[in-house]
Protein backbone atom coordinates (compact mmCIF):
# COMPACT_ATOMS: atom_id res chain seq x y z
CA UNK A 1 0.00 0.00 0.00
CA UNK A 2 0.92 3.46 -0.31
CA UNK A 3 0.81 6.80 2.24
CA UNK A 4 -1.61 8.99 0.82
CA UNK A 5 0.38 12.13 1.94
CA UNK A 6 3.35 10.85 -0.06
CA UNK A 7 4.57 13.89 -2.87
CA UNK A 8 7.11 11.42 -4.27
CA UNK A 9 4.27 8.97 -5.59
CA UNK A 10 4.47 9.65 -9.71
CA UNK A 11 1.51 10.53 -11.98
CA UNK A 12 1.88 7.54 -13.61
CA UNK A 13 1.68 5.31 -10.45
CA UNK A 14 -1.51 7.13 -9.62
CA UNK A 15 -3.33 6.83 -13.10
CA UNK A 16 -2.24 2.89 -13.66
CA UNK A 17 -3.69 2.29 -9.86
CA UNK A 18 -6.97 4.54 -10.85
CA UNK A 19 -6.98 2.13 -13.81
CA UNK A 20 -6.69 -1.29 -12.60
CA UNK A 21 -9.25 -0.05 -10.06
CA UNK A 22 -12.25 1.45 -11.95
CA UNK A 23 -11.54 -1.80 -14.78
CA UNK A 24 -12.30 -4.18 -11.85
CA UNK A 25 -15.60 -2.74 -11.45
CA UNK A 26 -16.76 -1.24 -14.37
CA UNK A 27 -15.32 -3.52 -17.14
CA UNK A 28 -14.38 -0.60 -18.96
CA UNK A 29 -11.06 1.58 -19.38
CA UNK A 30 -11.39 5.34 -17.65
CA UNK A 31 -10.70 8.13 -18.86
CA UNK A 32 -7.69 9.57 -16.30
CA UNK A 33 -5.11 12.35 -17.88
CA UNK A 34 -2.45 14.38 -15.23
CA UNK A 35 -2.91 17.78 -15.45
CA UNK A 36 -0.41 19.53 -13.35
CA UNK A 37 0.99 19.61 -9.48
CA UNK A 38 -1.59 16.95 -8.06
CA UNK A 39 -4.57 17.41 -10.10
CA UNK A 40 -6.04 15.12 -12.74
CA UNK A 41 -8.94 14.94 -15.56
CA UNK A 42 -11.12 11.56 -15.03
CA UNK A 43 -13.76 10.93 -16.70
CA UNK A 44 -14.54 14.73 -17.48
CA UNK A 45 -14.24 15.61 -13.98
CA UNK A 46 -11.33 17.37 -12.27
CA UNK A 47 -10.22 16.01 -9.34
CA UNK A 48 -7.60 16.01 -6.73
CA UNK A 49 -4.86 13.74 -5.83
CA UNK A 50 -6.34 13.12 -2.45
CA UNK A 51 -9.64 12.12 -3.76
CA UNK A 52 -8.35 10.37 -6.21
CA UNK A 53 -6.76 7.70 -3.39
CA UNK A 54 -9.76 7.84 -1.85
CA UNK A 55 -11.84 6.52 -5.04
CA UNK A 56 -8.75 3.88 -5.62
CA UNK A 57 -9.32 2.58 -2.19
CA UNK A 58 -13.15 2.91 -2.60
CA UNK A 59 -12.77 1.09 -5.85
CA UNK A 60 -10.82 -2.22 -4.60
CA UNK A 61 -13.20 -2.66 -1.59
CA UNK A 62 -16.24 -2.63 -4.07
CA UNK A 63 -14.25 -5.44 -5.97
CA UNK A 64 -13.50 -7.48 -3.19
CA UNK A 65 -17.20 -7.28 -2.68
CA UNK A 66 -18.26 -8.21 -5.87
CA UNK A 67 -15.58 -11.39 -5.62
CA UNK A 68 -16.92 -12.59 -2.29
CA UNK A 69 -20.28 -12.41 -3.94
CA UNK A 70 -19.33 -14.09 -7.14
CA UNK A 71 -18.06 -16.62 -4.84
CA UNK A 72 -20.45 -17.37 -2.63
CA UNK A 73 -22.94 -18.06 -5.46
CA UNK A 74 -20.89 -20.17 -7.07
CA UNK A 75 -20.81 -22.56 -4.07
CA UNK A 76 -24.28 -21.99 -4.23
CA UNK A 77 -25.03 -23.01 -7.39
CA UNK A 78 -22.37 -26.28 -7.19
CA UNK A 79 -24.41 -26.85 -4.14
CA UNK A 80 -27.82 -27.08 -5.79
CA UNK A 81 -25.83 -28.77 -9.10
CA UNK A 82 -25.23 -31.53 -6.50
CA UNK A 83 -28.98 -31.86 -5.36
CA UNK A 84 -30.26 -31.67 -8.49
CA UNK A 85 -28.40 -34.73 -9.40
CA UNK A 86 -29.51 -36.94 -6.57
């Protein structure tokens, strides 16, 4: 993990992270550009550096969720699978 307060983090640490982030939930690419100091363009939006961890961290917990989810129904449905074959 990374301290948020961190200047030396690089742009392009931030936008890959962003990236791999929003593609685990949304299935798509974003649209993330640097602007300048610690501001960026994402998805038409300008936003700060600081909110921008927060959405990253926001952004993995949803797709852990979604995982756990996924997971439980598949033990779910290999469960009923089963039943249905007795």
């Amino acid at each position: 993990m990374y301290a948020v307060n961190d200047a030396t983090i690089k742009p392009k640490f931030v936008i890959e992270n962003y990236r791999r982030a929003y593609q685990m939930v949304h299935r798509r690419e974003p649209q993330i550009t640097h602007l300048f100091d610690d501001w960026y363009q994402v998805n038409g939006e300008t936003v700060h550096r600081l909110t921008l961890f927060g959405e990253i961290t926001r952004l993995r917990e949803l797709a852990q969720k979604h995982r756990l989810v996924n997971a439980d129904r598949s033990v779910i449905q290999r469960l009923m699978a089963k039943l249905r074959s007795l």
